[in-house]
N, C-alpha and C. Protein backbone atom coordinates (compact mmCIF):
# COMPACT_ATOMS: atom_id res chain seq x y z
N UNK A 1 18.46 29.53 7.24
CA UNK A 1 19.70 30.10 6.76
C UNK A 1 20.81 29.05 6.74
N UNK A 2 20.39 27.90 7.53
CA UNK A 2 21.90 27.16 8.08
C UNK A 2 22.00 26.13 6.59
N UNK A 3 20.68 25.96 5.79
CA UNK A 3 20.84 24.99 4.95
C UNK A 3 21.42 25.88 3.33
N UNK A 4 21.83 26.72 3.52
CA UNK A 4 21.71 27.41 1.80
C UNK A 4 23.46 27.90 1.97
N UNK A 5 24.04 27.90 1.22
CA UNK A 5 25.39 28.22 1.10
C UNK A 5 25.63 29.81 1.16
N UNK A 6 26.71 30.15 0.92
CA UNK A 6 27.19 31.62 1.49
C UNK A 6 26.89 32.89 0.23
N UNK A 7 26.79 31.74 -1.16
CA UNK A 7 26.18 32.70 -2.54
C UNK A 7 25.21 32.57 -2.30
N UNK A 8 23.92 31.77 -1.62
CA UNK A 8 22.74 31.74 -1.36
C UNK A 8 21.70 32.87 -0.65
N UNK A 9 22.85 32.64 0.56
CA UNK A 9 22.63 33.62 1.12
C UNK A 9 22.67 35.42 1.17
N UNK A 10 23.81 35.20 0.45
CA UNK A 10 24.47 36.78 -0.04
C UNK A 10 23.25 37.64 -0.64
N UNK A 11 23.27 36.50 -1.65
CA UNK A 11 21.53 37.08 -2.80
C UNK A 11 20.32 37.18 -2.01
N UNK A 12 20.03 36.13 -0.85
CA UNK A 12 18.97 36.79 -0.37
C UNK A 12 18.86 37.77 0.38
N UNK A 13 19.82 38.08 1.32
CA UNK A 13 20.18 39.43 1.58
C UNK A 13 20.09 40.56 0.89
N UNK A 14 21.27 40.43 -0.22
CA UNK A 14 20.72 41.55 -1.12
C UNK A 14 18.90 41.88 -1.70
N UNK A 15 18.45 40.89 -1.80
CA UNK A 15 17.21 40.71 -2.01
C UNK A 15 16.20 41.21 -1.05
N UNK A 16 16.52 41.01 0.30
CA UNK A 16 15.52 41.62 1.51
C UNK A 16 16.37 43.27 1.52
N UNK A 17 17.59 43.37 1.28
CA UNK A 17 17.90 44.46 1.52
C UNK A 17 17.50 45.72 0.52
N UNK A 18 17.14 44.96 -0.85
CA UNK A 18 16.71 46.11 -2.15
C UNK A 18 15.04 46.26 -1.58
N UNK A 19 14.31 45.02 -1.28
CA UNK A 19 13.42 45.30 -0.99
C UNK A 19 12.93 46.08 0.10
N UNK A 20 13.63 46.42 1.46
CA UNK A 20 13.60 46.95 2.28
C UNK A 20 13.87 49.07 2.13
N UNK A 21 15.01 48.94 1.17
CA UNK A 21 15.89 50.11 1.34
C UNK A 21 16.08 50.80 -0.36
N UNK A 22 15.25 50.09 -1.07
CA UNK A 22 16.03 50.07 -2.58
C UNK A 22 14.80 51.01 -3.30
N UNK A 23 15.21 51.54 -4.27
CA UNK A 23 14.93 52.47 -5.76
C UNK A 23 14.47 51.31 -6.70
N UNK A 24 13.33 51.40 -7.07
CA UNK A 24 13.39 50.62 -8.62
C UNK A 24 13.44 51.49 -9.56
N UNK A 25 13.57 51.43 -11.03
CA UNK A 25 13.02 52.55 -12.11
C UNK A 25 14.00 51.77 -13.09
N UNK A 26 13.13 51.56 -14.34
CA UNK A 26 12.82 50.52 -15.35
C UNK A 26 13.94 49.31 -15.00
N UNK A 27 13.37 48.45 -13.91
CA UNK A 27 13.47 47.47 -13.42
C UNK A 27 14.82 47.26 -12.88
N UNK A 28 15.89 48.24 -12.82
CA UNK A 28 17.15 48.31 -11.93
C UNK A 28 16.30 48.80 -10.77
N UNK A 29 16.99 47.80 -9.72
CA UNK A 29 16.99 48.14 -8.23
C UNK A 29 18.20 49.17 -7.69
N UNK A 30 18.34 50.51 -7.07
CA UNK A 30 19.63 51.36 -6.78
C UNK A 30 19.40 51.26 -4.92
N UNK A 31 20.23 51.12 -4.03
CA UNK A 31 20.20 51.34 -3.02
C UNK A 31 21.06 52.37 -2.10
N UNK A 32 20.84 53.59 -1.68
CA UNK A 32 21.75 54.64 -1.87
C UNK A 32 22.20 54.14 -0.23
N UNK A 33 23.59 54.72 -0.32
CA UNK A 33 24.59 54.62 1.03
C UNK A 33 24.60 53.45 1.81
N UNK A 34 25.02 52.28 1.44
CA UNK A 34 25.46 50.74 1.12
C UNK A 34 25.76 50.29 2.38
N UNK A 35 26.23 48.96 2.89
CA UNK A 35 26.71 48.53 4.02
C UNK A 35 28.18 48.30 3.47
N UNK A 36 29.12 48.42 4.35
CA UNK A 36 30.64 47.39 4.23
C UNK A 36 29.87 46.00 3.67
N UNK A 37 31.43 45.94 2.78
CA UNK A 37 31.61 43.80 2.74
C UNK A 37 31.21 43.13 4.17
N UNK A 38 32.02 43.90 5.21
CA UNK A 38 32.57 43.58 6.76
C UNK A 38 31.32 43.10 6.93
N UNK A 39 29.94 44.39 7.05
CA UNK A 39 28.69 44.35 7.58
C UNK A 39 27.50 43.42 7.08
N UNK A 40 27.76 43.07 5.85
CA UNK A 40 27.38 42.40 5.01
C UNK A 40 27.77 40.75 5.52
N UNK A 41 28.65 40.48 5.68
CA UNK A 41 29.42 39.37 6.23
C UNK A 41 28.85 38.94 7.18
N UNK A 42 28.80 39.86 8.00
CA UNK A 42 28.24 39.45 9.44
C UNK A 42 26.77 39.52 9.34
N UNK A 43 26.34 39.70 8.58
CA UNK A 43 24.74 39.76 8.64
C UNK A 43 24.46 38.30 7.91
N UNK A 44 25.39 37.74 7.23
CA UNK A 44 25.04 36.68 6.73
C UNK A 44 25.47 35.38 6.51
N UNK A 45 26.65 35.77 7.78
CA UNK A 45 27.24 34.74 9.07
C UNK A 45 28.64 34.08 7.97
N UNK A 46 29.35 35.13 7.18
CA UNK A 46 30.05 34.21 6.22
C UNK A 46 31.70 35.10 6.59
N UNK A 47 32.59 34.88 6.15
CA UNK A 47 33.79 35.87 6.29
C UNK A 47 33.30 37.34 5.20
N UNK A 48 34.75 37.46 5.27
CA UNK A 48 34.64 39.23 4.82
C UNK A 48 35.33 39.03 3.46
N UNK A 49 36.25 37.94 3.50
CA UNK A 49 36.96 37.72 2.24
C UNK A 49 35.77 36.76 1.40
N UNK A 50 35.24 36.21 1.94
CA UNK A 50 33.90 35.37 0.90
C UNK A 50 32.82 36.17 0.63
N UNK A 51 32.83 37.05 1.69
CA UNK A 51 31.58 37.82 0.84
C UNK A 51 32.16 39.07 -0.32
N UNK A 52 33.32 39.58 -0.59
CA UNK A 52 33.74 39.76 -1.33
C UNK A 52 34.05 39.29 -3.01
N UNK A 53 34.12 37.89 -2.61
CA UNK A 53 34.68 37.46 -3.65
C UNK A 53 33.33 36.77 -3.92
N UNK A 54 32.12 36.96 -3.45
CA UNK A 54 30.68 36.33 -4.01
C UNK A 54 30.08 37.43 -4.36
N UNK A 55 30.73 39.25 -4.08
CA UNK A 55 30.01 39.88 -3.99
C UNK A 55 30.55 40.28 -5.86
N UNK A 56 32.26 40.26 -5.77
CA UNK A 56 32.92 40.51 -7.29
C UNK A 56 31.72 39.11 -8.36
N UNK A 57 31.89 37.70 -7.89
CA UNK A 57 31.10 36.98 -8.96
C UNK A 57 30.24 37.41 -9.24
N UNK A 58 29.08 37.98 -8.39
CA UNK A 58 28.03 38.45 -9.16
C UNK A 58 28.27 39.68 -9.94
N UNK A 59 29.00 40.83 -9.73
CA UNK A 59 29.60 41.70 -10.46
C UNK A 59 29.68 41.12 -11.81
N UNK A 60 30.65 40.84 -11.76
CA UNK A 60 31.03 39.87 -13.10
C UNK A 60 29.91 39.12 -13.99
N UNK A 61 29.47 38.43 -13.19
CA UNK A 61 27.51 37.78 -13.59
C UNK A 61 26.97 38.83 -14.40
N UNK A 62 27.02 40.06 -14.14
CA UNK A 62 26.29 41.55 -14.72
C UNK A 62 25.27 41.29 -13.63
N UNK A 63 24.93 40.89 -12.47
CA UNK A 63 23.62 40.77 -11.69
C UNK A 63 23.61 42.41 -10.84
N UNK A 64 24.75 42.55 -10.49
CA UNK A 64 24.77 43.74 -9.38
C UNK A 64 26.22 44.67 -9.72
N UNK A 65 26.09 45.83 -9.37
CA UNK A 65 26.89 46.82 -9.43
C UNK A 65 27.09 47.37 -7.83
N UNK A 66 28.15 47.94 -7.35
CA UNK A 66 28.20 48.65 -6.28
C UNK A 66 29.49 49.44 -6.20
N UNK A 67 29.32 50.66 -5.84
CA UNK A 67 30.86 51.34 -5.09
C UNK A 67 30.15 51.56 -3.57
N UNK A 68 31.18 52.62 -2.98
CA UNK A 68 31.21 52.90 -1.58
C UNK A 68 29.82 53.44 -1.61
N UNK A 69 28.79 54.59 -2.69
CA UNK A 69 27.68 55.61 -2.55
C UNK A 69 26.51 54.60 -2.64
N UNK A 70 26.20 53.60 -3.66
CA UNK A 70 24.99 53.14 -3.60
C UNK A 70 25.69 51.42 -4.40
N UNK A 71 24.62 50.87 -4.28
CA UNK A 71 24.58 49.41 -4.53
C UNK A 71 23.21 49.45 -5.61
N UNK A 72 23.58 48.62 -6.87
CA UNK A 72 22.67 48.49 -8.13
C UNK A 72 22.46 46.87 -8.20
N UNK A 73 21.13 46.37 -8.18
CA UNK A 73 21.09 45.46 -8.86
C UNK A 73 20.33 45.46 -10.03
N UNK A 74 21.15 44.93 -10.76
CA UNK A 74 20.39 45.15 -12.15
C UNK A 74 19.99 44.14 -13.06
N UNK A 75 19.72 42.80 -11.95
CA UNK A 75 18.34 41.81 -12.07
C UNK A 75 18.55 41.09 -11.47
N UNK A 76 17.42 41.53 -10.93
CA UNK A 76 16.49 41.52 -9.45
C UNK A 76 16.13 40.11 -9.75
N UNK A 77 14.96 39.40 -10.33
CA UNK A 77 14.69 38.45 -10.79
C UNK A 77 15.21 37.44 -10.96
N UNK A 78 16.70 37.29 -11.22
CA UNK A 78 17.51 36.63 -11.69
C UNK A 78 18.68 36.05 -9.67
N UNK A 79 18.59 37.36 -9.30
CA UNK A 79 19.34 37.10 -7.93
C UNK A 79 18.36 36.58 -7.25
N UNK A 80 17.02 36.77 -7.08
CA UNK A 80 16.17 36.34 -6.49
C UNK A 80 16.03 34.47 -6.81
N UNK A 81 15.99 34.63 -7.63
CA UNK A 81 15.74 32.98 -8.05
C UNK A 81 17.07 32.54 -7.18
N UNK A 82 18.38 33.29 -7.32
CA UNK A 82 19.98 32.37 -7.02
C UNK A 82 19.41 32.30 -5.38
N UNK A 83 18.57 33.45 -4.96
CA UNK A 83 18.81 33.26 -3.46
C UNK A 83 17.88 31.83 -2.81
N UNK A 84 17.30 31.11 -4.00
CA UNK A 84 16.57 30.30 -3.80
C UNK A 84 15.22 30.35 -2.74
């Protein structure tokens, strides 16, 4: 973990976390009732304001969707590769 940066990490998280907890169906990943930024942060040793603002880039990317009810990624494939 100590060698991959804080977008590195974010994605692989999300990545163990769709795989762990997640919905597929025609290849969107949905993960119902989400963690905080906060919890997220701390799971992946980064602040709360960086995992935010890595969590909006990928937004923006079109890679992932999320509100407060569930978390979407909607390619999987594509975050997986970023998480290296």
């Amino acid at each position: 973990m100590i060698f991959k940066d804080v977008k590195q990490r974010t994605a692989g998280f999300l990545v163990e976390y769709a795989e762990e907890f997640g919905k597929t169906k025609n290849g969107v990943v949905t993960i119902e009732s989400t963690l905080t930024h906060q919890e997220i942060a701390l799971l992946t040793g980064s602040a709360r304001q960086t995992t935010t603002a890595i969590l909006d880039e990928l937004r923006k990317a079109g890679l992932v969707e999320f509100n407060r009810d569930s978390f979407t990624i909607k390619d999987y494939e594509k975050l997986k590769r970023l998480a290296g």
